[in-house]
Protein backbone atom coordinates (compact mmCIF):
# COMPACT_ATOMS: atom_id res chain seq x y z
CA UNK A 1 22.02 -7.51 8.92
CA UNK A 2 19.25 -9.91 9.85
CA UNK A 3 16.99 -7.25 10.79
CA UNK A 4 17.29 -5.22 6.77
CA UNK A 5 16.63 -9.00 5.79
CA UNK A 6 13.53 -10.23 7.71
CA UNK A 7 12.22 -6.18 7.37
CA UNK A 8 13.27 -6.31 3.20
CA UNK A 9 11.26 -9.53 3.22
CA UNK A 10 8.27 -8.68 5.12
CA UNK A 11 8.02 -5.95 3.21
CA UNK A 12 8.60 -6.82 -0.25
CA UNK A 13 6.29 -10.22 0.49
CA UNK A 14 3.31 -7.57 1.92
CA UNK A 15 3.53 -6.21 -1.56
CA UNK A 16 2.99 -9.20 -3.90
CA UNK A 17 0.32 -10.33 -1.43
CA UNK A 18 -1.38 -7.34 -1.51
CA UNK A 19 -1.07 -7.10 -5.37
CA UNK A 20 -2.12 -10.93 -5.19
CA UNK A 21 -5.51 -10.06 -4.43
CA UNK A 22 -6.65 -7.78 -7.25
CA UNK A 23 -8.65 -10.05 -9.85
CA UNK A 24 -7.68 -9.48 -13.72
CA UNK A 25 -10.66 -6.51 -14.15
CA UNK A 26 -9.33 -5.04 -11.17
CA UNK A 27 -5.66 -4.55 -11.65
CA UNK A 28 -6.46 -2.23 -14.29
CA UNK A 29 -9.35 -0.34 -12.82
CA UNK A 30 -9.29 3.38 -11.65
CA UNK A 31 -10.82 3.46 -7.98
CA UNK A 32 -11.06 6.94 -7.93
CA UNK A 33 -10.31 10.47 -9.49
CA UNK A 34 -6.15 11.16 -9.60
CA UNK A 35 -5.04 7.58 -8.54
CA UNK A 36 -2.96 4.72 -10.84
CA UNK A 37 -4.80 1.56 -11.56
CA UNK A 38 -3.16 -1.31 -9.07
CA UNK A 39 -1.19 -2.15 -12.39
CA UNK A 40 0.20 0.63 -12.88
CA UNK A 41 1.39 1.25 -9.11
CA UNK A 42 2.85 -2.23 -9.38
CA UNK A 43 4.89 -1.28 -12.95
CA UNK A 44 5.94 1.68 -10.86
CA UNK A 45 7.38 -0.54 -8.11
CA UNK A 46 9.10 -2.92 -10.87
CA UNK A 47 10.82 0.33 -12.35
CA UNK A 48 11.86 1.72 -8.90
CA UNK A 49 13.05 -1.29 -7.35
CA UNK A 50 14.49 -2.86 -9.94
CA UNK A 51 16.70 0.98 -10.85
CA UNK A 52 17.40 0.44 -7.02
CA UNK A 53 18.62 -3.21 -7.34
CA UNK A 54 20.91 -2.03 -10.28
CA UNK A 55 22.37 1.31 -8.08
CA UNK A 56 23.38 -1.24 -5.32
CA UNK A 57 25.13 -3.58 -7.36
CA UNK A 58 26.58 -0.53 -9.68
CA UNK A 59 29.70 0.97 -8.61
CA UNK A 60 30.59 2.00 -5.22
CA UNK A 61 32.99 4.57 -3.35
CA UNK A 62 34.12 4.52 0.30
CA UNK A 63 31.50 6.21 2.61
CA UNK A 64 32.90 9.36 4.98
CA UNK A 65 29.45 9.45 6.97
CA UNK A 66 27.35 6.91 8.92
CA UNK A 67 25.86 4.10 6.56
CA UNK A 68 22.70 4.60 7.96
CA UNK A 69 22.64 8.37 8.01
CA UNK A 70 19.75 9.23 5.74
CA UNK A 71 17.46 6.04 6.99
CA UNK A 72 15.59 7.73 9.81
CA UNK A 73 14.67 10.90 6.57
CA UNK A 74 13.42 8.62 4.24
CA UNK A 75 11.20 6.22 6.54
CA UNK A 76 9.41 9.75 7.60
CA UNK A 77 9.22 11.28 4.82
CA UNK A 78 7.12 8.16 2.60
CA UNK A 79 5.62 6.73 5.64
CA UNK A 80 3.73 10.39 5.85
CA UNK A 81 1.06 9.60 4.28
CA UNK A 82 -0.54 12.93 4.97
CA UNK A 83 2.36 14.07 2.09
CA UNK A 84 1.52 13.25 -2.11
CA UNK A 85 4.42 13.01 -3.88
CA UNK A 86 4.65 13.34 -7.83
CA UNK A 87 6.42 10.03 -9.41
CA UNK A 88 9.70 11.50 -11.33
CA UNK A 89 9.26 10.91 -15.14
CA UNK A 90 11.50 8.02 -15.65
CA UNK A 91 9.55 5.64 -13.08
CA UNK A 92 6.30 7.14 -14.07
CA UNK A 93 3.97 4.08 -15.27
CA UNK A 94 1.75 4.53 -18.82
CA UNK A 95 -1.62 4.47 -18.61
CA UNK A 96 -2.28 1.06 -20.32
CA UNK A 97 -3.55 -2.37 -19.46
CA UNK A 98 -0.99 -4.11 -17.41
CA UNK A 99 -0.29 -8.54 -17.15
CA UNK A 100 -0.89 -9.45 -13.19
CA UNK A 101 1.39 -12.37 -13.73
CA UNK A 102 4.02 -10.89 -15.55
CA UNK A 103 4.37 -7.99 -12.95
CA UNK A 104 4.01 -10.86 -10.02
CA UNK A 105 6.74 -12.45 -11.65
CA UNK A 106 9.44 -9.26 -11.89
CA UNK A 107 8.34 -8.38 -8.19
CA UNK A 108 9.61 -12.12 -7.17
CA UNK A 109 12.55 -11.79 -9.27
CA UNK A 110 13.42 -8.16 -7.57
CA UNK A 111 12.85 -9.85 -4.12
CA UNK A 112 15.45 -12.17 -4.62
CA UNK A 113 17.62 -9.67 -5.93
CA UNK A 114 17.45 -7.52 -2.84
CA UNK A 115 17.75 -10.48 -0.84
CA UNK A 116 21.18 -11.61 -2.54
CA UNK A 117 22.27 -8.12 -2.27
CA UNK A 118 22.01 -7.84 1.60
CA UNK A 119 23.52 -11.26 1.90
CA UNK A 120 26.69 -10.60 -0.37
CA UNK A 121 27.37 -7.03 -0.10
CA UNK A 122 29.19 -4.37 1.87
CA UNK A 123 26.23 -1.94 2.73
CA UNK A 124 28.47 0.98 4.32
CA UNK A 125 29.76 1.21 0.76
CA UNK A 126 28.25 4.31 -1.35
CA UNK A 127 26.11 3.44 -4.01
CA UNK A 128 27.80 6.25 -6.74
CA UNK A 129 25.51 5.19 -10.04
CA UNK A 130 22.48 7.71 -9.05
CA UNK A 131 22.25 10.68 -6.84
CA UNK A 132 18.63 11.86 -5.81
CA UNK A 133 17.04 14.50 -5.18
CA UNK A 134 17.32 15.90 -1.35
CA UNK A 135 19.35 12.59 -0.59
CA UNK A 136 22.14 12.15 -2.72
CA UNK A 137 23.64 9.75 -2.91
CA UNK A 138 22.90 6.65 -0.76
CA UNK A 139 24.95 3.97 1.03
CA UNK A 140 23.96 0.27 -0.16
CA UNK A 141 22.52 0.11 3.29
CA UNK A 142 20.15 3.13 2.88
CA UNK A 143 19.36 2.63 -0.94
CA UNK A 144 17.53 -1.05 0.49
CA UNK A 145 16.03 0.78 2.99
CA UNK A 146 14.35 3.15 0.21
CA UNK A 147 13.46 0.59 -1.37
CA UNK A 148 11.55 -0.70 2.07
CA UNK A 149 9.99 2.81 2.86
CA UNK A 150 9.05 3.56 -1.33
CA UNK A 151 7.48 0.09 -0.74
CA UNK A 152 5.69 0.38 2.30
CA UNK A 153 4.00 3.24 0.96
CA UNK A 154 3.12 2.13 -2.29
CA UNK A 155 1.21 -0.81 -0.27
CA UNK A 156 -0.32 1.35 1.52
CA UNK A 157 -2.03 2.79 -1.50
CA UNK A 158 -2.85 -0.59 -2.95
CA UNK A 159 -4.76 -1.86 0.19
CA UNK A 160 -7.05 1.59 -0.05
CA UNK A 161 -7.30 0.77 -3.92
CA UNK A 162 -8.68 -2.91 -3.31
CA UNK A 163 -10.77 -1.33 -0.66
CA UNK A 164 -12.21 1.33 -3.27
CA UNK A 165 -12.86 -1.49 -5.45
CA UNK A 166 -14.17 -3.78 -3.19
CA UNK A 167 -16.31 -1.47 -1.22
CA UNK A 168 -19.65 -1.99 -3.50
């Protein structure tokens, strides 16, 4: 438990850090040919997370399989970064100009929201709201663990956007 806490932390504070450091012309700046604006990659993380935060306090089932089956798949397959994945439609951020603060805001609010989730929930339980693609669906445990990976990844990205930016 303390160890999906201080990683869920750690990684979830990386990410408003690294989105801290964009100025107001840069959040909404294309670096380069084919990538989101910093803005958009951050609206992308409010969507997913926050969908994520709602699947693990949604409704549940009794798991018949290891809570932590599917962890070990999902940390390899977004910490590839050698792979590019297409965003499905529903999380998929418009191309407009996007509030710093307001996004910094609903990335603290989704922070504490995972955080109160790991505290006060049963993690073996299976998180029966959303099934995805290749994983189905996810224990509590490995939905925050997603969300961990999905965000690692995604911070990733914005540290070679600053870069990009920054690089003149």
């Amino acid at each position: 438990m303390e160890k999906v806490i201080k990683e869920a932390e750690e990684t979830l504070s990386a990410l408003e850090h690294a989105f801290s450091k964009f100025d107001a012309n840069e959040i909404n700046t294309v670096p380069f040919e084919g990538s989101w604006t910093a803005g958009q990659l951050a609206k992308h993380l409010v969507m997913a997370n926050g969908g994520f935060l709602q699947v693990i306090n949604g409704p549940i089932a009794e798991t018949d399989k290891p809570a932590d089956l599917m962890v070990g798949q999902i940390k390899n397959d977004f910490l590839n970064f050698n792979v590019k994945f297409d965003s499905p439609k529903e999380i998929y951020p418009e191309n407009r100009e996007y509030d710093q603060s307001a996004l910094m805001g609903k990335l603290g609010e989704i922070k504490k929201g995972i955080a109160v989730s790991i505290s006060n929930l049963d993690l073996t339980k299976t998180c029966t709201a959303f099934e995805l693609p290749v994983y189905g669906y996810l224990t509590r445990l490995e939905a925050i663990y997603f969300v961990i990976y999905h965000t690692q990844r995604h911070v990733h990205q914005l540290k070679n956007i600053y870069n990009k930016l920054n690089s003149n």
